[in-house]
C-alpha atoms as a PDB file:
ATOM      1  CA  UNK A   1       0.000   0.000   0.000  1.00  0.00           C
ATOM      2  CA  UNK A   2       2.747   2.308   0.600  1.00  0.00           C
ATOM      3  CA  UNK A   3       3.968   2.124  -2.806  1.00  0.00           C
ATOM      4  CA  UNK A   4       1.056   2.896  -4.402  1.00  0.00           C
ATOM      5  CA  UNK A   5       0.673   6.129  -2.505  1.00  0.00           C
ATOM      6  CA  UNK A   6       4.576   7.367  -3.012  1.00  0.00           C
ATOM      7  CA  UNK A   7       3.190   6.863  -6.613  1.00  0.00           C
ATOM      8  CA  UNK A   8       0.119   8.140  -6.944  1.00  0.00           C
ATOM      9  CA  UNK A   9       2.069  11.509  -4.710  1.00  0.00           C
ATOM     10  CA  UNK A  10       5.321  11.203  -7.767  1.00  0.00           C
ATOM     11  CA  UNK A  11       2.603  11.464 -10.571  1.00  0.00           C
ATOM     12  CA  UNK A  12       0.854  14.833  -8.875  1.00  0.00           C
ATOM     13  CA  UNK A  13       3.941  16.133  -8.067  1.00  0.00           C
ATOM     14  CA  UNK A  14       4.994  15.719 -11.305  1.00  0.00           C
ATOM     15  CA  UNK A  15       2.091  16.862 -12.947  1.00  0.00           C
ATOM     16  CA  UNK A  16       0.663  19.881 -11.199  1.00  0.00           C
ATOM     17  CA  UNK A  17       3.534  22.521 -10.850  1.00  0.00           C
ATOM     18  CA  UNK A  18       2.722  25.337  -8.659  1.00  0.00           C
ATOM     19  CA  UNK A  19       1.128  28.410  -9.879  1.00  0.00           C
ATOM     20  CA  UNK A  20       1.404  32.255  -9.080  1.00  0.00           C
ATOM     21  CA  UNK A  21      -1.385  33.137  -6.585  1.00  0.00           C
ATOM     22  CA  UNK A  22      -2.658  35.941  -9.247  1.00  0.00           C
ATOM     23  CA  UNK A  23      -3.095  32.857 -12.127  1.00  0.00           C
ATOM     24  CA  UNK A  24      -4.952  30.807  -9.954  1.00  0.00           C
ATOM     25  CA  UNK A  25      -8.104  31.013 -11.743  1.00  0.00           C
ATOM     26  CA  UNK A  26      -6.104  30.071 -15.025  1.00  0.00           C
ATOM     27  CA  UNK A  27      -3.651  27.317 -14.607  1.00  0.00           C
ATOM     28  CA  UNK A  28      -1.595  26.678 -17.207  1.00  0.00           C
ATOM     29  CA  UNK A  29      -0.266  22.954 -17.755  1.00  0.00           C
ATOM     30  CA  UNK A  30       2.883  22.572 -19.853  1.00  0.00           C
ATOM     31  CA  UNK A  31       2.587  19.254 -20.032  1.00  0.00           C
ATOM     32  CA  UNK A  32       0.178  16.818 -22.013  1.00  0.00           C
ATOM     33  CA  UNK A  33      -2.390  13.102 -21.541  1.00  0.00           C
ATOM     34  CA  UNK A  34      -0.779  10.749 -23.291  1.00  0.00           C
ATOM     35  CA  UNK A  35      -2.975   7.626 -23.607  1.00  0.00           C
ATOM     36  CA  UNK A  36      -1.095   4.217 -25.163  1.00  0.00           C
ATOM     37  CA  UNK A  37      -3.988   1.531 -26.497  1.00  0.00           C
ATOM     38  CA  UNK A  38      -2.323  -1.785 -27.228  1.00  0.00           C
ATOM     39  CA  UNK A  39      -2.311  -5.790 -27.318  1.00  0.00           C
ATOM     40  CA  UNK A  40       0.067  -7.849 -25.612  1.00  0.00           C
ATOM     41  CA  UNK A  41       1.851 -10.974 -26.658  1.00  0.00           C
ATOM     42  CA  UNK A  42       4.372 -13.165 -25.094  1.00  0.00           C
ATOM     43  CA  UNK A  43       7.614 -14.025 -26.743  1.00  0.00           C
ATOM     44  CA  UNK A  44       7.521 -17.945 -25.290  1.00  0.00           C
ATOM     45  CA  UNK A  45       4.481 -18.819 -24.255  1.00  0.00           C
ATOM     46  CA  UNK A  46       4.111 -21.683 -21.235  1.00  0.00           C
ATOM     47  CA  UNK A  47       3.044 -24.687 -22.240  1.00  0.00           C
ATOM     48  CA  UNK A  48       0.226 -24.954 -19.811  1.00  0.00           C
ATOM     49  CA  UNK A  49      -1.296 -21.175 -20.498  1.00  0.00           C
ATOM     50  CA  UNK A  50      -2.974 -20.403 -23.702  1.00  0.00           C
ATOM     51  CA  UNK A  51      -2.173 -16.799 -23.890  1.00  0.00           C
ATOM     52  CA  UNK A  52      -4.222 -14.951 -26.598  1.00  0.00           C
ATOM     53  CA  UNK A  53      -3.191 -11.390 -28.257  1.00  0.00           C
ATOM     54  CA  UNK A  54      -6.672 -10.314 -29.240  1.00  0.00           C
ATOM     55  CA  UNK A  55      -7.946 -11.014 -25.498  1.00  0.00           C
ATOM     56  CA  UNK A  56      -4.354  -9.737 -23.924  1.00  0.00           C
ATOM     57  CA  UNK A  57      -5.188  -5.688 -23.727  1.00  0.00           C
ATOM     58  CA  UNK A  58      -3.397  -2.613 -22.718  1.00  0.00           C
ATOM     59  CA  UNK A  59      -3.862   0.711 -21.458  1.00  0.00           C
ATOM     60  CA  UNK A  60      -1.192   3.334 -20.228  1.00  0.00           C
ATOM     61  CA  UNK A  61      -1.900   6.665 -19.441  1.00  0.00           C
ATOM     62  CA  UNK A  62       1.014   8.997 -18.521  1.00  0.00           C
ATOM     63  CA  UNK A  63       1.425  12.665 -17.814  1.00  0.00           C
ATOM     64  CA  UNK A  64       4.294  13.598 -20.442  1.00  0.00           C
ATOM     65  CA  UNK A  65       6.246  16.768 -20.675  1.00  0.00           C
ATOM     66  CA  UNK A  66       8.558  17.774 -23.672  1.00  0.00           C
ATOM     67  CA  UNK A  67      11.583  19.513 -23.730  1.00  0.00           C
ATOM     68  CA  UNK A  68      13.051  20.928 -27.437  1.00  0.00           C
ATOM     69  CA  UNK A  69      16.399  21.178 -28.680  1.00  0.00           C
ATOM     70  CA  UNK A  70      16.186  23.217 -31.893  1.00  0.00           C
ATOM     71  CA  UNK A  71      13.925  22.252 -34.738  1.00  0.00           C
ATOM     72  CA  UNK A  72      13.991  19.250 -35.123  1.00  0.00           C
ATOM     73  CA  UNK A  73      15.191  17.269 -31.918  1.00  0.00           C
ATOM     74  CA  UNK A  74      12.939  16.713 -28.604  1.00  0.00           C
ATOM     75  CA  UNK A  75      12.858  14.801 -25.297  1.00  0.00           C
ATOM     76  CA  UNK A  76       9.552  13.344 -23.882  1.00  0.00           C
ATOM     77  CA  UNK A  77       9.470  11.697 -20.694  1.00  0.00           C
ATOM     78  CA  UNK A  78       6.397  11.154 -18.725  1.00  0.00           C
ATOM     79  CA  UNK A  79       4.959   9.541 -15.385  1.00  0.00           C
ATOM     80  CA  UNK A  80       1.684   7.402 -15.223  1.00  0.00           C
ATOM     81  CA  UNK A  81       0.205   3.636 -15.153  1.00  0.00           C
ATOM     82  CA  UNK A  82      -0.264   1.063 -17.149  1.00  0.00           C
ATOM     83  CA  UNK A  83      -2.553  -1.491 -16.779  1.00  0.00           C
ATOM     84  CA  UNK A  84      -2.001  -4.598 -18.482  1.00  0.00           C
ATOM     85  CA  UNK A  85      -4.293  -7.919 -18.942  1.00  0.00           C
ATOM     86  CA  UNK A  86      -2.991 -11.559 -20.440  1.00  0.00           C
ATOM     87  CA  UNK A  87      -5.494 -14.004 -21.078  1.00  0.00           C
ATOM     88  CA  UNK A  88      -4.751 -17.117 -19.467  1.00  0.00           C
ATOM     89  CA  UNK A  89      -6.943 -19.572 -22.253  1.00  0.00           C
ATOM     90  CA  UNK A  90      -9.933 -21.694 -21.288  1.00  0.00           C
ATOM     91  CA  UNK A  91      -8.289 -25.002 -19.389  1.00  0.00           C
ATOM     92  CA  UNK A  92      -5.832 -23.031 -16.572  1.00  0.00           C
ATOM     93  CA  UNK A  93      -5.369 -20.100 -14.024  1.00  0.00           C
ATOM     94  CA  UNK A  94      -2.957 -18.974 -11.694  1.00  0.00           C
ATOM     95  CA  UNK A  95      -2.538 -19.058  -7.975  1.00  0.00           C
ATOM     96  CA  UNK A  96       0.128 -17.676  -6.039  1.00  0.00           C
ATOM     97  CA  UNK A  97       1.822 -19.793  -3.460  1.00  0.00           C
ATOM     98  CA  UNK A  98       4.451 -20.139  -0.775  1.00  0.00           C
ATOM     99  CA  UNK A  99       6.908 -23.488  -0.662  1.00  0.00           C
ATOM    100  CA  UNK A 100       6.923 -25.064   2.594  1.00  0.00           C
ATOM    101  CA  UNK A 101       5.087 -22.181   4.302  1.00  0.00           C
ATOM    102  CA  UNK A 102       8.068 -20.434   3.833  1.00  0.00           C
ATOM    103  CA  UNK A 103       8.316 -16.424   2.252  1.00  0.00           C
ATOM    104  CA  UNK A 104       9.772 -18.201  -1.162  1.00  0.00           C
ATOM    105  CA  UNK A 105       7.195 -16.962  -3.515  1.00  0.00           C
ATOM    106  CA  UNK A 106       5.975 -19.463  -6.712  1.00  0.00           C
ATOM    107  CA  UNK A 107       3.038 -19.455  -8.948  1.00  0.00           C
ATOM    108  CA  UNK A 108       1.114 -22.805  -9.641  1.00  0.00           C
ATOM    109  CA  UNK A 109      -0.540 -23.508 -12.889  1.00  0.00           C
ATOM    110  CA  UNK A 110      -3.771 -25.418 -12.401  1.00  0.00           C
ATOM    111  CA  UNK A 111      -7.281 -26.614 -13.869  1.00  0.00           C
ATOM    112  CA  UNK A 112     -10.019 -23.717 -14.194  1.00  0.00           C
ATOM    113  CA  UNK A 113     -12.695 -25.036 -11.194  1.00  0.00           C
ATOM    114  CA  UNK A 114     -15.298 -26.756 -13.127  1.00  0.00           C
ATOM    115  CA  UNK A 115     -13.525 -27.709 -15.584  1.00  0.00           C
ATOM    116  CA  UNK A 116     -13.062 -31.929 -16.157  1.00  0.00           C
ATOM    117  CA  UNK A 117     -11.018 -34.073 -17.818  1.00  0.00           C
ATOM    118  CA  UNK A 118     -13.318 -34.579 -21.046  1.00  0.00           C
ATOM    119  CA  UNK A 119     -14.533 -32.339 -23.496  1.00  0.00           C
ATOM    120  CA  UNK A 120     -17.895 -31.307 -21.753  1.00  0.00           C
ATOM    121  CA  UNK A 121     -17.010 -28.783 -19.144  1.00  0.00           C
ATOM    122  CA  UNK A 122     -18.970 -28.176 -16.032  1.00  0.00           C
ATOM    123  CA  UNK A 123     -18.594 -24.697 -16.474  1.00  0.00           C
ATOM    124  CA  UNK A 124     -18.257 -21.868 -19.685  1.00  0.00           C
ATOM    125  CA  UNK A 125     -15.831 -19.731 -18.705  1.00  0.00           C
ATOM    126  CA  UNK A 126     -16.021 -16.315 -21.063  1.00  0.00           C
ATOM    127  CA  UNK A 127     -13.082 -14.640 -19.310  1.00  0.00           C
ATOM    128  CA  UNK A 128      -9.666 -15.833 -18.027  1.00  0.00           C
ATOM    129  CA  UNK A 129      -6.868 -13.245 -17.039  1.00  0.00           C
ATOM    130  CA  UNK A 130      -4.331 -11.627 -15.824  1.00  0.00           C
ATOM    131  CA  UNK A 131      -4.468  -8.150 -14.906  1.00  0.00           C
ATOM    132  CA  UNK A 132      -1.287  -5.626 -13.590  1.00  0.00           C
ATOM    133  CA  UNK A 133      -0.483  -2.652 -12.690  1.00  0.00           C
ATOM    134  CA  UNK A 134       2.191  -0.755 -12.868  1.00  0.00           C
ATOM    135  CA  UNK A 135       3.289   2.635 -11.836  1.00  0.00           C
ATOM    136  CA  UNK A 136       5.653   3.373 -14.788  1.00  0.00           C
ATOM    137  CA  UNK A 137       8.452   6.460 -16.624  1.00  0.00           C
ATOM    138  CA  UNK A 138       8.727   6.205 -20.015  1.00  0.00           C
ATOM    139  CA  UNK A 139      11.152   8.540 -21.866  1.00  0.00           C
ATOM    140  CA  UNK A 140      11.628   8.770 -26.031  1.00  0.00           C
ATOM    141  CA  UNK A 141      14.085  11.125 -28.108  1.00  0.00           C
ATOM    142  CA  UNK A 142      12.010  12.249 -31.055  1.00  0.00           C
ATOM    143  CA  UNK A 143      13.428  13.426 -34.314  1.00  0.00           C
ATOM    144  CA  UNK A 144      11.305  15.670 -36.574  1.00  0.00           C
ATOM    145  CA  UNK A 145      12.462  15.241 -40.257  1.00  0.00           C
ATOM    146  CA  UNK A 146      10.657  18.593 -41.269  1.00  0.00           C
ATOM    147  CA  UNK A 147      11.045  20.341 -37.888  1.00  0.00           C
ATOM    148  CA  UNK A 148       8.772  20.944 -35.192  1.00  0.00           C
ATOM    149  CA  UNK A 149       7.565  23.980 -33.417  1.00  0.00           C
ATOM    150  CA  UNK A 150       5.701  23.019 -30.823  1.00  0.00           C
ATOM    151  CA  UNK A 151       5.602  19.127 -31.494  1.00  0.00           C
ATOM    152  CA  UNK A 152       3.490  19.046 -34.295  1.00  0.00           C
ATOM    153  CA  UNK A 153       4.597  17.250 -37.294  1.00  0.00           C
ATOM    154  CA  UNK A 154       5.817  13.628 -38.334  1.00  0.00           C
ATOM    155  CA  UNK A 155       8.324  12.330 -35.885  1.00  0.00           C
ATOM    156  CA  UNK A 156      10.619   8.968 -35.274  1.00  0.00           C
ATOM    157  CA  UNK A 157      10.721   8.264 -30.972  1.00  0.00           C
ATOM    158  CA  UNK A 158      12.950   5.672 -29.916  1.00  0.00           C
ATOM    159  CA  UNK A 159      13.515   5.278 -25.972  1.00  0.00           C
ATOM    160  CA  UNK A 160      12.768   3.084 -23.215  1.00  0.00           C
ATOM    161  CA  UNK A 161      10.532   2.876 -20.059  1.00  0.00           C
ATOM    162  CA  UNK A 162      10.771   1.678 -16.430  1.00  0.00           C
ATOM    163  CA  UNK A 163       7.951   0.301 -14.512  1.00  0.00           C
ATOM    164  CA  UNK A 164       7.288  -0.786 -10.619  1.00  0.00           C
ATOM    165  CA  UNK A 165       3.977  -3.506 -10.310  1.00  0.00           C
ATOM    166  CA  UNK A 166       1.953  -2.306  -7.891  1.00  0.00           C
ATOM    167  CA  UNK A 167      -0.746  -5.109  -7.602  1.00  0.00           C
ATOM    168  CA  UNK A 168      -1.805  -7.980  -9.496  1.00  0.00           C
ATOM    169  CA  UNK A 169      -5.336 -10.286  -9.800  1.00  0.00           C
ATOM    170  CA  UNK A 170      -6.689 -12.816 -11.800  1.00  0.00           C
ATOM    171  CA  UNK A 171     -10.387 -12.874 -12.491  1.00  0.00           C
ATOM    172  CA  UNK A 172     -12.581 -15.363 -13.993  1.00  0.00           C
ATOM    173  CA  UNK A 173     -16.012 -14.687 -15.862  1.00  0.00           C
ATOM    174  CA  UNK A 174     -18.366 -17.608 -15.708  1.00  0.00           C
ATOM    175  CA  UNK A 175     -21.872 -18.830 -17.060  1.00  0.00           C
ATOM    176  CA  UNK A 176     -23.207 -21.239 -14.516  1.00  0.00           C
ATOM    177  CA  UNK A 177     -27.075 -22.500 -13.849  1.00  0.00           C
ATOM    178  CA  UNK A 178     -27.894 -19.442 -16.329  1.00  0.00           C
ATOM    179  CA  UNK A 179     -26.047 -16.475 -13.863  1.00  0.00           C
ATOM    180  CA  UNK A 180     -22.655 -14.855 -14.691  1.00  0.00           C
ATOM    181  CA  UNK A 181     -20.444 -15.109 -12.106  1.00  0.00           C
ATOM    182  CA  UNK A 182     -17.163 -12.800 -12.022  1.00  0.00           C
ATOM    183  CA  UNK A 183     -14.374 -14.246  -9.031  1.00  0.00           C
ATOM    184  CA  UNK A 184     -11.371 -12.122  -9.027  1.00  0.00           C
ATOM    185  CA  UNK A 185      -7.808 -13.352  -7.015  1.00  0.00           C
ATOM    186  CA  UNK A 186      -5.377 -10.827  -5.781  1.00  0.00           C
ATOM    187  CA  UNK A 187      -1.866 -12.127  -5.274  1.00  0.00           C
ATOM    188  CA  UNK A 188       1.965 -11.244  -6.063  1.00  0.00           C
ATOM    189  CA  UNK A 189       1.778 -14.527  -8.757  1.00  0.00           C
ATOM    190  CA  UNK A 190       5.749 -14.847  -8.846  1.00  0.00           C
ATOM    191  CA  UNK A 191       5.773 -11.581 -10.737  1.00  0.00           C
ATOM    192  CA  UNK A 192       8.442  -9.376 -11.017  1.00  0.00           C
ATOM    193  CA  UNK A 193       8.214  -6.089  -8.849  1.00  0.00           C
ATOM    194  CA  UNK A 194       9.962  -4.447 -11.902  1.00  0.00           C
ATOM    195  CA  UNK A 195       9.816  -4.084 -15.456  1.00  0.00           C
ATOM    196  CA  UNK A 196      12.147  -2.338 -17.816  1.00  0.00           C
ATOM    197  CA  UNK A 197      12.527  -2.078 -22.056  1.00  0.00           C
ATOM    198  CA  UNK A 198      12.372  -0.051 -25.162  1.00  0.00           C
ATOM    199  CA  UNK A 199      10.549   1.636 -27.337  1.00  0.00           C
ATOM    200  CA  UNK A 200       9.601   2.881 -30.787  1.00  0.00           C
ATOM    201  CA  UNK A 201       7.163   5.414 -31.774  1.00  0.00           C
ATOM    202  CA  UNK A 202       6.116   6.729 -35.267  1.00  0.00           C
ATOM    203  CA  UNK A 203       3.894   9.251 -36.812  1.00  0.00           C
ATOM    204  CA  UNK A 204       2.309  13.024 -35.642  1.00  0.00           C
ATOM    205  CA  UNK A 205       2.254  14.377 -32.438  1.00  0.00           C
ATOM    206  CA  UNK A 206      -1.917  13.618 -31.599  1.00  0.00           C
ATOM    207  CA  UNK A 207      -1.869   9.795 -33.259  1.00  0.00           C
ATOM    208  CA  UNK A 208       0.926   7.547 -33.864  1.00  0.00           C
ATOM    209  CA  UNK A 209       1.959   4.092 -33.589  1.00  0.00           C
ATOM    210  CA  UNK A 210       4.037   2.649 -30.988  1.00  0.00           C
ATOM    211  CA  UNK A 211       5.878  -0.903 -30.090  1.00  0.00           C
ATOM    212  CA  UNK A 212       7.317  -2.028 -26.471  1.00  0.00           C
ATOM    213  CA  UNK A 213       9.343  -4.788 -26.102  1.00  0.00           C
ATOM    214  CA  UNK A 214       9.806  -5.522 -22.378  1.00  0.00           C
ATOM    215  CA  UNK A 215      13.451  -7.050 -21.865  1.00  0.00           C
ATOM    216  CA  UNK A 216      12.987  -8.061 -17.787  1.00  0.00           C
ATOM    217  CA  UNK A 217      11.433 -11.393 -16.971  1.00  0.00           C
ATOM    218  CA  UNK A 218       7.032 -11.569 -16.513  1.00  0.00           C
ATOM    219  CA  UNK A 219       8.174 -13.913 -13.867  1.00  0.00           C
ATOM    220  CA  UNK A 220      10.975 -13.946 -11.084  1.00  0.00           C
ATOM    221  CA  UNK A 221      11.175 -17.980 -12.386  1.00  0.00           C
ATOM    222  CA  UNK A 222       9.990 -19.881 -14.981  1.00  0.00           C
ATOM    223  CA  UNK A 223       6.840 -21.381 -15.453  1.00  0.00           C
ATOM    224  CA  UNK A 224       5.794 -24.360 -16.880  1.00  0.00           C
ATOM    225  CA  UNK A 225       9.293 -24.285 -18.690  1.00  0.00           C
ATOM    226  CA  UNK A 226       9.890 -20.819 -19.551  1.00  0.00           C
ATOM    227  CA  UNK A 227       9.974 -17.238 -18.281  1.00  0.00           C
ATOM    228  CA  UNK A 228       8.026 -15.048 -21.440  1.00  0.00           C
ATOM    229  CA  UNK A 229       9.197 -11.402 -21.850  1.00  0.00           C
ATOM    230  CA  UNK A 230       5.980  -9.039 -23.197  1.00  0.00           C
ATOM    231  CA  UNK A 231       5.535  -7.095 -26.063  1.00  0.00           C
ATOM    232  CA  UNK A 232       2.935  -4.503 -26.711  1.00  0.00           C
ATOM    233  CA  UNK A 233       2.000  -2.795 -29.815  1.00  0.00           C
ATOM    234  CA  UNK A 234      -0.539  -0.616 -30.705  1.00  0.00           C
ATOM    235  CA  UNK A 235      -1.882   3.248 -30.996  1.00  0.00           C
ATOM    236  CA  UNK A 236      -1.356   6.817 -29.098  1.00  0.00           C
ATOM    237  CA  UNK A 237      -3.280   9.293 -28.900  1.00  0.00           C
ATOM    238  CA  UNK A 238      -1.655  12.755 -27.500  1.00  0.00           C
ATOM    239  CA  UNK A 239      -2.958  16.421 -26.517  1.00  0.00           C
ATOM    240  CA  UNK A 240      -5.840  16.351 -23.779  1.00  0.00           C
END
């Protein structure tokens, strides 16, 4: 819990600088919303989850600030959270455990409740996943190939981003005896309290498209015989 608030106090500080008394009644932000819509994949996949891109989302919103260096040269770098969601198939969840009662954390991959052996489950299960959070800093170097004046224009972004997980759930969507039933599962799931990768970003200053290729571990081990890295691609939209 005290993470989340040093966060949530970083991402106000960052974002609200202090104004002269006489301006009060017109604030003026220098900074912008920067909203990142995206799907997920895994680069290895564990044999015992069905992971799915078109049902693995992402959203990220940060508070971004830019700083110019002539024309044609800029540095964005934000603060904000991203909230990410892998979807775990139709057979298996996770559960987080502890070995021997011990503080070594693991993950276990078992059955979805309900679910048997044959082809006829007990249960129709309509949502399976993983959802994070993370309280993240990205940062990009843009080039403008026509210049910029005040970040309008086509640009090129490369950079990279750093991220801290700040909680973690899985939650399961249900049909049974004709009622939906929604369970959710908090838990640390043998997931790395860090993240940390690069990034690409292409086209104007309001839309472009991005790509994020996580190079840090989902899990502190592997599971099921591997330890996936994430990738997310998808569309920005900038300027609120």
């Amino acid at each position: 819990m005290r993470i989340k608030y040093l966060a949530a106090g970083a991402l106000l500080f960052f974002a609200f600088p202090s104004f002269a008394q006489e301006e009060l009644n017109q604030p003026d932000f220098p900074g912008e919303l920067m909203i990142d819509i995206g799907l997920n994949y895994l680069d290895d996949e564990p044999l015992t989850i069905d992971q799915s891109g078109w049902s693995s989302k992402s959203v990220s919103f940060y508070y971004t600030k830019r700083k110019q260096f002539g024309r044609k040269f800029a540095i964005n770098g934000g603060l904000g959270f991203g909230f990410e969601k892998l979807s775990l198939g139709d057979t298996t969840t996770l559960f987080s455990q502890y070995l021997n009662g011990s503080d070594v954390e693991a993950v276990a991959v078992v059955a979805l409740p309900g679910t048997g052996s044959d082809d006829d489950p007990i249960l129709s299960y309509n949502k399976n996943r993983l959802a994070v959070t993370y309280f993240e800093a990205p940062i990009d170097f843009r080039f403008y190939p026509k210049g910029t004046e005040e970040g309008e224009g086509i640009f090129l972004g490369v950079g990279g981003m750093f991220g801290l997980r700040l909680n973690s759930k899985t939650k399961w969507k249900y049909d049974r005896f004709g009622e939906t039933v929604i369970e959710k599962t908090s838990g640390k799931f043998n997931l790395n309290s860090v993240r940390y990768g690069f990034q690409a970003r292409l086209g104007f200053k309001g839309v472009h498209l991005f790509y994020k290729q996580y190079m840090s571990d989902l899990f502190k081990d592997e599971v099921g015989g591997v330890n996936p890295r994430m990738t997310t691609v998808g569309i920005n939209v900038t300027g609120f």
